[in-house]
PDB file of N, CA and C in Angstrom:
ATOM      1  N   UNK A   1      16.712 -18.128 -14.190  1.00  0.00           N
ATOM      2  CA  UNK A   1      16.661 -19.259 -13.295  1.00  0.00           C
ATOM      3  C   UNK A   1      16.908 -18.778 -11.873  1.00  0.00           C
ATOM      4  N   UNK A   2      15.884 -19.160 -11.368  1.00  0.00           N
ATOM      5  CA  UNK A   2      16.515 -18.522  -9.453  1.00  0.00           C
ATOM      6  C   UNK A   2      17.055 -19.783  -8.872  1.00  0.00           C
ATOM      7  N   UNK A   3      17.551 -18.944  -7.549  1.00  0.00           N
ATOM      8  CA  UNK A   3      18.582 -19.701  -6.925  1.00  0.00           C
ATOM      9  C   UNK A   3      17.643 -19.864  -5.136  1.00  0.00           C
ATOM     10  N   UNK A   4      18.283 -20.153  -4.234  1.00  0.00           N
ATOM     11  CA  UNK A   4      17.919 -20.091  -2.888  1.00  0.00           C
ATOM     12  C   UNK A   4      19.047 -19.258  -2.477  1.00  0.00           C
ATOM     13  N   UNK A   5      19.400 -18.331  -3.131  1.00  0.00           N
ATOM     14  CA  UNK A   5      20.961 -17.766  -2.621  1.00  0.00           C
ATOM     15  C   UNK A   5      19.943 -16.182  -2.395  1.00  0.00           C
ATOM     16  N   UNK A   6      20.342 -15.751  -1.314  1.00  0.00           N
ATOM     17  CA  UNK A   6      20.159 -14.415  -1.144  1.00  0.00           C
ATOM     18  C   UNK A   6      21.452 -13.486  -1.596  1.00  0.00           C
ATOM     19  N   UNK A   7      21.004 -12.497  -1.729  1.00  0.00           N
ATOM     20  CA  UNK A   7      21.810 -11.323  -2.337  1.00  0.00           C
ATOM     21  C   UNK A   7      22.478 -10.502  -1.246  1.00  0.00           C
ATOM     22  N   UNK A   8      23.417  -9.951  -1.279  1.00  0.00           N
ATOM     23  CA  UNK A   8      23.805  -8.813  -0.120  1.00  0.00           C
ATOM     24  C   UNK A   8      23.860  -7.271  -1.146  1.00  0.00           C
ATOM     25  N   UNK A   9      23.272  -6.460   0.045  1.00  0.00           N
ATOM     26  CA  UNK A   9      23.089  -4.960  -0.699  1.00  0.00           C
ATOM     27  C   UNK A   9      24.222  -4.401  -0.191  1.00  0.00           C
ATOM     28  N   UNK A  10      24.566  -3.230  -1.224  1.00  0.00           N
ATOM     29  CA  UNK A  10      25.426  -2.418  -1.109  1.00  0.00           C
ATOM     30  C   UNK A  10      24.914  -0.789  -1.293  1.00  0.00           C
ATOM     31  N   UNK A  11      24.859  -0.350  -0.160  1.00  0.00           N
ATOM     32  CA  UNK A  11      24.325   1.489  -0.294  1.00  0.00           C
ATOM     33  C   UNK A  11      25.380   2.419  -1.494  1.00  0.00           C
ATOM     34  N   UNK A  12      24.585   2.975  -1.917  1.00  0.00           N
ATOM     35  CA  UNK A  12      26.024   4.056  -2.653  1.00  0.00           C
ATOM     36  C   UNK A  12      26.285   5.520  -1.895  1.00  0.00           C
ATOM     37  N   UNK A  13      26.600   6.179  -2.142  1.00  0.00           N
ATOM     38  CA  UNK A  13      27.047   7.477  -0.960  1.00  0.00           C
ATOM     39  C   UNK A  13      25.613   8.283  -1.305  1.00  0.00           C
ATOM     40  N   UNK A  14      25.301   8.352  -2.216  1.00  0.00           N
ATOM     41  CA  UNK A  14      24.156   9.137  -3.169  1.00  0.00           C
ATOM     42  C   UNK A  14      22.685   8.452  -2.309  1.00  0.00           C
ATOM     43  N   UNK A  15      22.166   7.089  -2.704  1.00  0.00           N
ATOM     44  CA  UNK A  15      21.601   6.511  -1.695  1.00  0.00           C
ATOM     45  C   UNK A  15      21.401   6.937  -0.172  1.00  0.00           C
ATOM     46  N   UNK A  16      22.563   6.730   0.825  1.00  0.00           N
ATOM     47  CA  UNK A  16      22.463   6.692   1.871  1.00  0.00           C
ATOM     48  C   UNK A  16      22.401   8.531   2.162  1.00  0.00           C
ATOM     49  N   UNK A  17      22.389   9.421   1.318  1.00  0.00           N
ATOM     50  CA  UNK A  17      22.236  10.651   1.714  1.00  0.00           C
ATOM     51  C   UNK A  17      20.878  10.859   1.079  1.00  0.00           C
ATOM     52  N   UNK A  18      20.101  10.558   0.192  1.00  0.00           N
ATOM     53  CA  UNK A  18      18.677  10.590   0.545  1.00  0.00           C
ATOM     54  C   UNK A  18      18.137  10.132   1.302  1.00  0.00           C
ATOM     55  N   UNK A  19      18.185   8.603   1.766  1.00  0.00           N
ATOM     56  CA  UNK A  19      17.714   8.664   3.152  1.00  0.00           C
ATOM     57  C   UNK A  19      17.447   9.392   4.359  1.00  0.00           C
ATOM     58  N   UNK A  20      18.773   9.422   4.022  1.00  0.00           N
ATOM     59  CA  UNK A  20      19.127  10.832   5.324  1.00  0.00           C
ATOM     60  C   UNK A  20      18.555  11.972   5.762  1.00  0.00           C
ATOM     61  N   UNK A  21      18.548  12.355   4.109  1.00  0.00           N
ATOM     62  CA  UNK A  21      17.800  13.838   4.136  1.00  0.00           C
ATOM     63  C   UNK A  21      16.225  13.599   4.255  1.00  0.00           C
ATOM     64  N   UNK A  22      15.545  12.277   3.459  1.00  0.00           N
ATOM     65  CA  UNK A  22      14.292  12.012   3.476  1.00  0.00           C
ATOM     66  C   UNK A  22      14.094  11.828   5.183  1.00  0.00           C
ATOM     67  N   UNK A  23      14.568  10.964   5.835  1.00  0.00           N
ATOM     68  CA  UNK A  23      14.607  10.838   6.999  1.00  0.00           C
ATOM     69  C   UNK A  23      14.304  12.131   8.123  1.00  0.00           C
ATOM     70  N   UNK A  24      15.548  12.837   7.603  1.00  0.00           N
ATOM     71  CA  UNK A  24      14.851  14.763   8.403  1.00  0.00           C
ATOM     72  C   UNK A  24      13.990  15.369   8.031  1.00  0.00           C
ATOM     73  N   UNK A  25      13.689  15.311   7.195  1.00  0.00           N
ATOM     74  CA  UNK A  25      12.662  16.070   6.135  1.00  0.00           C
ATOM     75  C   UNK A  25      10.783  15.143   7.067  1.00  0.00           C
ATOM     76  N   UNK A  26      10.957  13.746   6.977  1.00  0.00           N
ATOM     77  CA  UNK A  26       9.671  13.279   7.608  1.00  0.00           C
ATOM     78  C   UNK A  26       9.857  13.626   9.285  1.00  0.00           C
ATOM     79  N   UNK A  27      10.833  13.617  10.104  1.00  0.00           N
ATOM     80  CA  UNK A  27      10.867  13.942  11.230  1.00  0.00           C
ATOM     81  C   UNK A  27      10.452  14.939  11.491  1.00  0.00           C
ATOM     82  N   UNK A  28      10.863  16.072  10.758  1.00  0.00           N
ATOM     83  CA  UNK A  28      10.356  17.550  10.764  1.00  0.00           C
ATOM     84  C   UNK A  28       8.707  17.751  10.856  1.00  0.00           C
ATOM     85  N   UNK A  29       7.995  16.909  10.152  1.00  0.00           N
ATOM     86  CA  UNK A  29       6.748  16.494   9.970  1.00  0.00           C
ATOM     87  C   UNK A  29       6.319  16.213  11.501  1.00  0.00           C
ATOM     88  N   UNK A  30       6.633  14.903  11.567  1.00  0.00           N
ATOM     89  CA  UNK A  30       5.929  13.628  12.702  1.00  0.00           C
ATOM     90  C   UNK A  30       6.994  13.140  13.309  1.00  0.00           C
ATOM     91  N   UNK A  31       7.010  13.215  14.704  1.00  0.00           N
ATOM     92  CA  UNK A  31       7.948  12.230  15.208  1.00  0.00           C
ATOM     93  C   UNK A  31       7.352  10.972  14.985  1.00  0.00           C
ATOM     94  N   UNK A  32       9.233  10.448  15.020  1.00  0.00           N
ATOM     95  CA  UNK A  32       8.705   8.743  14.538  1.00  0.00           C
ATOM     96  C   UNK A  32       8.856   8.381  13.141  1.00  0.00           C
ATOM     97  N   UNK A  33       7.765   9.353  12.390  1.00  0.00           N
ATOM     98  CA  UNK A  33       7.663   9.032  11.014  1.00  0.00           C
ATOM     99  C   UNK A  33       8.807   8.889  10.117  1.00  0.00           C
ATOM    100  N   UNK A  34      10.448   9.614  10.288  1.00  0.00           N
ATOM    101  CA  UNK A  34      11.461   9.271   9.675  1.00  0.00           C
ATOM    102  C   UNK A  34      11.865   7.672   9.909  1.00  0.00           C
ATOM    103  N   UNK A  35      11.476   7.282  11.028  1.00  0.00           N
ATOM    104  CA  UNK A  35      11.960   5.990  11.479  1.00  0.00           C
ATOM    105  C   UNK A  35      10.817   5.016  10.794  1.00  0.00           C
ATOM    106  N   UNK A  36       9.587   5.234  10.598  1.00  0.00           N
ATOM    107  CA  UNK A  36       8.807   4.612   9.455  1.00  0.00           C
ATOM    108  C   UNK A  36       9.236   4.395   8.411  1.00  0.00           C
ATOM    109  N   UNK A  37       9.661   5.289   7.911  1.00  0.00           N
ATOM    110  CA  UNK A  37       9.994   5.559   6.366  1.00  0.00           C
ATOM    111  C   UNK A  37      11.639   4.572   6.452  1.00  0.00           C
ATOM    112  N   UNK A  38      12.266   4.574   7.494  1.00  0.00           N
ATOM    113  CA  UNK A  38      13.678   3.834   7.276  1.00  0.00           C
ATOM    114  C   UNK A  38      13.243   2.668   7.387  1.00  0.00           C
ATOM    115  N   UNK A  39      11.962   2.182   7.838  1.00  0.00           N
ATOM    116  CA  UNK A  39      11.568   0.518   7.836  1.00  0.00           C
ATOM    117  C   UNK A  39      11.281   0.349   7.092  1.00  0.00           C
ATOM    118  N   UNK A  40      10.494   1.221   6.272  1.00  0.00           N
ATOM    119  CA  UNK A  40       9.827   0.857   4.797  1.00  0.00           C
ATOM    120  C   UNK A  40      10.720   0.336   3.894  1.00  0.00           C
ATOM    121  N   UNK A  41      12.167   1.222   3.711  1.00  0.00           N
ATOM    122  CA  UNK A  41      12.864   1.226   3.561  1.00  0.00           C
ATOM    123  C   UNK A  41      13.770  -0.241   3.135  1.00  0.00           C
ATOM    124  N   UNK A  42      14.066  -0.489   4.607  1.00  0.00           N
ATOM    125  CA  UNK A  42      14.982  -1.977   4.995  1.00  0.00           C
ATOM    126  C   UNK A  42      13.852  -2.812   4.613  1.00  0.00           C
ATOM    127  N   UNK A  43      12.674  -2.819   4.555  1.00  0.00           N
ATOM    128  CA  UNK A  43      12.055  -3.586   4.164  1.00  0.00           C
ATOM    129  C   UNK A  43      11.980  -4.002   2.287  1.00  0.00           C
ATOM    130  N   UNK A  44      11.786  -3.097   1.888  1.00  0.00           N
ATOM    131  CA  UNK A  44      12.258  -3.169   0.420  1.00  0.00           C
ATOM    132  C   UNK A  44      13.521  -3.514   0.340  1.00  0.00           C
ATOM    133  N   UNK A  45      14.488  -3.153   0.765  1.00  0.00           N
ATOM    134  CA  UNK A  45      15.551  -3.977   0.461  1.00  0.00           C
ATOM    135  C   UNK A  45      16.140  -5.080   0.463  1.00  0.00           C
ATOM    136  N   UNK A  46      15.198  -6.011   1.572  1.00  0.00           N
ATOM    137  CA  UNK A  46      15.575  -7.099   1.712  1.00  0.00           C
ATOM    138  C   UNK A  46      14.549  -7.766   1.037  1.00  0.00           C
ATOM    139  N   UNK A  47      13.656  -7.426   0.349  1.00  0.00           N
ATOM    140  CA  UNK A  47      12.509  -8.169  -0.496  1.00  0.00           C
ATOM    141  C   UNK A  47      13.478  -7.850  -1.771  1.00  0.00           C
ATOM    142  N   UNK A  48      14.120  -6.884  -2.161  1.00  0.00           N
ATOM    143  CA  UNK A  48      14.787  -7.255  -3.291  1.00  0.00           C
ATOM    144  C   UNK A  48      16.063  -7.885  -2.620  1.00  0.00           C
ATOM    145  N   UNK A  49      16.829  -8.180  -2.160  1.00  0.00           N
ATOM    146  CA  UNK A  49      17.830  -9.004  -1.645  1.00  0.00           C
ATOM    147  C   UNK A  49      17.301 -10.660  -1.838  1.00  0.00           C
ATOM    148  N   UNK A  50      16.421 -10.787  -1.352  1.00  0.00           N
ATOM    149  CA  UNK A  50      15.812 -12.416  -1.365  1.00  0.00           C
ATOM    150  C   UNK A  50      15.215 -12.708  -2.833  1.00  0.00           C
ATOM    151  N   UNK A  51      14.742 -11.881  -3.740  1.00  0.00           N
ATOM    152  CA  UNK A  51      14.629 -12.133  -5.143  1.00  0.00           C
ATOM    153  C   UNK A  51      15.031 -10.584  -6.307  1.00  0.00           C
ATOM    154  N   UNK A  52      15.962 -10.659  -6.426  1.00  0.00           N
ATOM    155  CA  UNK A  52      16.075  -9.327  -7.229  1.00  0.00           C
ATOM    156  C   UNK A  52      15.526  -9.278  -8.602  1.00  0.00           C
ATOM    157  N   UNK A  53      15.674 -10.843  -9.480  1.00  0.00           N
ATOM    158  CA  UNK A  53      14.834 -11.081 -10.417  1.00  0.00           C
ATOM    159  C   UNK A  53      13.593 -10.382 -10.923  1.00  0.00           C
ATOM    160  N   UNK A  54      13.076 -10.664  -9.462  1.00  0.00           N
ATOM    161  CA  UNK A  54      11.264 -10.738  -9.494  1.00  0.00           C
ATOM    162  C   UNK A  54      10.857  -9.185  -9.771  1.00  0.00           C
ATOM    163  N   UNK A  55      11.961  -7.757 -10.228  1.00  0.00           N
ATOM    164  CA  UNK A  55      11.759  -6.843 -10.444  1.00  0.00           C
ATOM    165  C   UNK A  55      12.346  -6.553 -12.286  1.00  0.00           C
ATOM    166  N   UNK A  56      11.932  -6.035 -12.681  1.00  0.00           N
ATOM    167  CA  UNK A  56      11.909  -6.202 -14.157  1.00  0.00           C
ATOM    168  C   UNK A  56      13.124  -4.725 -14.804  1.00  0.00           C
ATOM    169  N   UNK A  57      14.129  -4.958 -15.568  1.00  0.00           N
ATOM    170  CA  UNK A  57      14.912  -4.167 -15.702  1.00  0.00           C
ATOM    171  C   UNK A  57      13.951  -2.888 -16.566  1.00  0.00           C
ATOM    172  N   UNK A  58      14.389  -1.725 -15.677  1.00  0.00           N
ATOM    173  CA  UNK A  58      13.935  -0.735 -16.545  1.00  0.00           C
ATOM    174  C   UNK A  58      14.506   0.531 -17.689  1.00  0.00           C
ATOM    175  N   UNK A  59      15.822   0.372 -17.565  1.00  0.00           N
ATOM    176  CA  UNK A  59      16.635   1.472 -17.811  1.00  0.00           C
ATOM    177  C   UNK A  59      17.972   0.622 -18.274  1.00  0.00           C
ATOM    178  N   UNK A  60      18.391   0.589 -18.963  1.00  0.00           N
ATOM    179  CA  UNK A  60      19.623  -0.471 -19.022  1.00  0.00           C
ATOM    180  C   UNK A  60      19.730  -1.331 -18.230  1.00  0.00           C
ATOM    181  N   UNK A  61      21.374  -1.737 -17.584  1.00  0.00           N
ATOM    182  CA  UNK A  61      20.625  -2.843 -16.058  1.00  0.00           C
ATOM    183  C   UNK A  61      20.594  -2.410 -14.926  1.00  0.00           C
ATOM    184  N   UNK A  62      19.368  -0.867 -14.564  1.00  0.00           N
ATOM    185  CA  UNK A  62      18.830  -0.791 -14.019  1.00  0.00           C
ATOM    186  C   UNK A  62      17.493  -1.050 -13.288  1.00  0.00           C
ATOM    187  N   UNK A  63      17.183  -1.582 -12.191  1.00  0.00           N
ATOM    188  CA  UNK A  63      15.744  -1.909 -11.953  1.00  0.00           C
ATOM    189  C   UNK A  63      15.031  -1.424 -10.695  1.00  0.00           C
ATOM    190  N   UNK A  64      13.451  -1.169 -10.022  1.00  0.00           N
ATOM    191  CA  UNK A  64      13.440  -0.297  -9.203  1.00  0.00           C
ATOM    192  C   UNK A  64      12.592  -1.236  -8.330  1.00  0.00           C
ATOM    193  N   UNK A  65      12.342  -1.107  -7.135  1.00  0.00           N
ATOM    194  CA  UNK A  65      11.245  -1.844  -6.303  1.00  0.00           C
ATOM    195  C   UNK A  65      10.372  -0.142  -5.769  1.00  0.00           C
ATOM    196  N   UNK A  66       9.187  -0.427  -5.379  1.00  0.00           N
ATOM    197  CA  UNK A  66       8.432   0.824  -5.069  1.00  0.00           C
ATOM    198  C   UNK A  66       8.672  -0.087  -3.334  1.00  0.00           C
ATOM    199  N   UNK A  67       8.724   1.903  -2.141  1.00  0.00           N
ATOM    200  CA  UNK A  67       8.562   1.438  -1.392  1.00  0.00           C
ATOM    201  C   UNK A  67       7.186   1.379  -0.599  1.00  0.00           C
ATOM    202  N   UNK A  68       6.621   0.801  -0.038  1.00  0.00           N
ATOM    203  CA  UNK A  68       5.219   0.666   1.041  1.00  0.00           C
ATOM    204  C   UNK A  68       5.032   2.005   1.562  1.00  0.00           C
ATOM    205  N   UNK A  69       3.699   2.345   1.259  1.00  0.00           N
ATOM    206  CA  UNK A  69       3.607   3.674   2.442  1.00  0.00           C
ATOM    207  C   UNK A  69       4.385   5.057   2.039  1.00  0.00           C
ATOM    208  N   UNK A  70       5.152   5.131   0.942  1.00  0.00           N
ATOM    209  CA  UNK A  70       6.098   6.641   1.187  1.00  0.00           C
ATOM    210  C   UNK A  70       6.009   6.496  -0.442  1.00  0.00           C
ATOM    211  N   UNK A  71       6.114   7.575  -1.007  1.00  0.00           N
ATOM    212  CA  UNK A  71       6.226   7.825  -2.724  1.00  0.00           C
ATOM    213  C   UNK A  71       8.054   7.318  -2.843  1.00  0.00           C
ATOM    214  N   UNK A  72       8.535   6.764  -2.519  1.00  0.00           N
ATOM    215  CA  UNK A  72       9.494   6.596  -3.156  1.00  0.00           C
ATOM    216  C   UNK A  72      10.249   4.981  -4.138  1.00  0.00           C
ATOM    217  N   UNK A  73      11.034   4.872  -4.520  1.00  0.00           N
ATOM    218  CA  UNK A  73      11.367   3.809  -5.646  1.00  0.00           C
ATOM    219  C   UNK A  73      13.248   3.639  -5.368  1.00  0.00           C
ATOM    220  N   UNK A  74      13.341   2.457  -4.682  1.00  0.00           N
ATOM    221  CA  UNK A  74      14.833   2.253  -4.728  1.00  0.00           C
ATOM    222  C   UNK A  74      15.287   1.325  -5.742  1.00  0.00           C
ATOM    223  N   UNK A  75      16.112   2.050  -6.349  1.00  0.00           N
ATOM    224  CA  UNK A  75      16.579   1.947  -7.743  1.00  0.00           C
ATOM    225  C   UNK A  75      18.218   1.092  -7.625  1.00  0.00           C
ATOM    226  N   UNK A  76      18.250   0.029  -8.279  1.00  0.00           N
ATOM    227  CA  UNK A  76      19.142  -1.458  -7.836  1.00  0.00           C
ATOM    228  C   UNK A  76      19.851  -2.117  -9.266  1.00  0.00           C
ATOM    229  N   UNK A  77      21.059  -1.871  -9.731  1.00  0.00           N
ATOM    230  CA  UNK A  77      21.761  -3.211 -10.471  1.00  0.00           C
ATOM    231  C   UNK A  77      22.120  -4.480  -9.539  1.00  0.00           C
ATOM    232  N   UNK A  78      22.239  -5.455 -10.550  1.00  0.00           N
ATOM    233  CA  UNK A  78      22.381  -6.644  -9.850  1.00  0.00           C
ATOM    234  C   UNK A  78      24.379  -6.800 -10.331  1.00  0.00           C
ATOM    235  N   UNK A  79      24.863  -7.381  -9.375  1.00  0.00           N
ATOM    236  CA  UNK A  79      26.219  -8.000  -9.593  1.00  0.00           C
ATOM    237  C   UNK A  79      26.253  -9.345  -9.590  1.00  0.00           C
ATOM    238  N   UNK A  80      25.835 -10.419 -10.432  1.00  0.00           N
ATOM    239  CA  UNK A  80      25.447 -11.670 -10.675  1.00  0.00           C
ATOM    240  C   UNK A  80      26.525 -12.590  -9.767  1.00  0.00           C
ATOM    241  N   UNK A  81      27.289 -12.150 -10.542  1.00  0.00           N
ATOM    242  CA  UNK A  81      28.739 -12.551 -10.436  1.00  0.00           C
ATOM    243  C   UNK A  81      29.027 -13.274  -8.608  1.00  0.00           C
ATOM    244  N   UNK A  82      29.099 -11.663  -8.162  1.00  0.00           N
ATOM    245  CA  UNK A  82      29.303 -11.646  -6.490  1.00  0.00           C
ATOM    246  C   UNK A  82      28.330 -11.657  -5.746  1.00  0.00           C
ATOM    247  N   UNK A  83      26.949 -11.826  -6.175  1.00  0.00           N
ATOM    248  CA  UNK A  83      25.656 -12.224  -5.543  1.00  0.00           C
ATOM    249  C   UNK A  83      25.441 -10.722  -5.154  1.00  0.00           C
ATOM    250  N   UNK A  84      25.419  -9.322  -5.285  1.00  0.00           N
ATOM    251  CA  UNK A  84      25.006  -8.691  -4.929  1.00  0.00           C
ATOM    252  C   UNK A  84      24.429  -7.683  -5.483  1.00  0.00           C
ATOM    253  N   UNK A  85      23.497  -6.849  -4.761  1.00  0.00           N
ATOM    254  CA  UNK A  85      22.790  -5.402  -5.625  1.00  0.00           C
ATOM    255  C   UNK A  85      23.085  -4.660  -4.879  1.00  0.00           C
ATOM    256  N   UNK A  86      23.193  -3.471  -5.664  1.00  0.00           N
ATOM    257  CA  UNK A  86      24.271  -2.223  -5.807  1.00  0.00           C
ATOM    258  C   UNK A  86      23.089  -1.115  -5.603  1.00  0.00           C
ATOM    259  N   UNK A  87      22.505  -0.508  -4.791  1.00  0.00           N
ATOM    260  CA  UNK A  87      21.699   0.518  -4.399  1.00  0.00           C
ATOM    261  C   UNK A  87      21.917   1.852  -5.340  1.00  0.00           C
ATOM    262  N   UNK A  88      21.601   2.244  -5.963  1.00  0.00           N
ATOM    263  CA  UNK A  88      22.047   2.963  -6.097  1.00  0.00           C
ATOM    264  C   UNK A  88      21.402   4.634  -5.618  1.00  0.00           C
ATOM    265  N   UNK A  89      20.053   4.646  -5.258  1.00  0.00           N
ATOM    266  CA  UNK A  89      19.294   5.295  -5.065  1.00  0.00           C
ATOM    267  C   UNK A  89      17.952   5.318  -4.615  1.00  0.00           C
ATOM    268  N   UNK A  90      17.826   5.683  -3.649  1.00  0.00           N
ATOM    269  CA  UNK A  90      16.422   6.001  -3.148  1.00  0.00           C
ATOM    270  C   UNK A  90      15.563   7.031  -3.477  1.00  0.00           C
ATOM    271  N   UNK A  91      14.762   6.972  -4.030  1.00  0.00           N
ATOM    272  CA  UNK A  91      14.169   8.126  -5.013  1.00  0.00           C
ATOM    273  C   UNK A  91      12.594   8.333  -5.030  1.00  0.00           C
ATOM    274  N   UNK A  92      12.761   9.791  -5.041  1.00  0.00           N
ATOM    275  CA  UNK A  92      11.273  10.603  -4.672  1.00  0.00           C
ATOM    276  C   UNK A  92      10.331  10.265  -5.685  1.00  0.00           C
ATOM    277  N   UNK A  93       9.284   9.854  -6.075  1.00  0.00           N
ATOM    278  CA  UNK A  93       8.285  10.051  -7.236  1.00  0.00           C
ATOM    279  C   UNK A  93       8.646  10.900  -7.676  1.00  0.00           C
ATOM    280  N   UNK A  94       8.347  12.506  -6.937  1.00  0.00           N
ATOM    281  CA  UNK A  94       8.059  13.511  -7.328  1.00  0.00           C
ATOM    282  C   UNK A  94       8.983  14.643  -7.963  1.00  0.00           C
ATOM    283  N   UNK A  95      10.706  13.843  -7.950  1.00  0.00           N
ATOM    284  CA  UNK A  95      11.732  13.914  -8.869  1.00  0.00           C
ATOM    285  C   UNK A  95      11.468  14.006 -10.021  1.00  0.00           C
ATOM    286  N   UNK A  96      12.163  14.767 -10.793  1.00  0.00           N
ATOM    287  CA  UNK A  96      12.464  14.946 -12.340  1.00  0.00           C
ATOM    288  C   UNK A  96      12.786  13.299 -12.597  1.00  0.00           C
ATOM    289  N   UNK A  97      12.260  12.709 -13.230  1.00  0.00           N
ATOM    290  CA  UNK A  97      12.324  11.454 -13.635  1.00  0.00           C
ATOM    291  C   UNK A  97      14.151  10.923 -14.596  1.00  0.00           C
ATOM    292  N   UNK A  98      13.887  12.154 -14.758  1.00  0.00           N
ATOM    293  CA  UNK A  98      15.685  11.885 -16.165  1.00  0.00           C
ATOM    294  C   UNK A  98      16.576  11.883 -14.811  1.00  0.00           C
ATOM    295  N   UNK A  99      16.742  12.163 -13.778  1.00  0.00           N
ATOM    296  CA  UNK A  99      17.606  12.076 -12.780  1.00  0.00           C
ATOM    297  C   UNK A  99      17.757  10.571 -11.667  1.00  0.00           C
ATOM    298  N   UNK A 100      16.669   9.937 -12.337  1.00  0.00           N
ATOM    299  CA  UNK A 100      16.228   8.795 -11.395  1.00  0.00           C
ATOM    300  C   UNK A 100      17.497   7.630 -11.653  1.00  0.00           C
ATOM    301  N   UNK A 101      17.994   7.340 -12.638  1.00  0.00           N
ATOM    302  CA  UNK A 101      19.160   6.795 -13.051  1.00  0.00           C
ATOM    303  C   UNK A 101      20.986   6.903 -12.838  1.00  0.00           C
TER     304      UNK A 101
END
């Protein structure tokens, strides 16, 4: 059953250091382009923030949104309870898949 309640995200330390590193890693490339990839980013997150539902559990109660534009998949439990999702990871396609969890 959905709600009109938005969700608040929570980064995990693991999360916010792929970014990071994804972030230098595209700069190194293209200027600019790390700062693409962090919109892509905030953008997926707040599309799962406004419906977290609408993504389908894949892994226990784990679930992933793909982001726009960049191979990667941020990977999200929900905390029902306290209205929020729990980030847990921002993650490469091109990762060993058994590590994505």
């Amino acid at each position: 059953m959905e709600n009109n309640f938005t969700y608040a995200s929570v980064l995990s330390k693991k999360a916010l250091k792929e970014i990071a590193v994804s972030w230098s890693w595209y700069e190194e490339r293209l200027q600019y382009l790390g700062d693409r990839f962090v919109e892509e980013v905030k953008k997926t997150i707040i599309k799962i923030e406004e419906n977290p539902h609408r993504y389908a559990t894949k892994y226990k109660s784990y679930r992933q949104a793909s982001v726009d534009t960049f191979p990667f998949l941020v990977i999200f439990r929900i905390t029902e309870r306290k209205k929020i999702v729990r980030i847990v990871s921002v993650f490469h396609t091109s990762r060993n898949p058994d590590k994505k969890y």
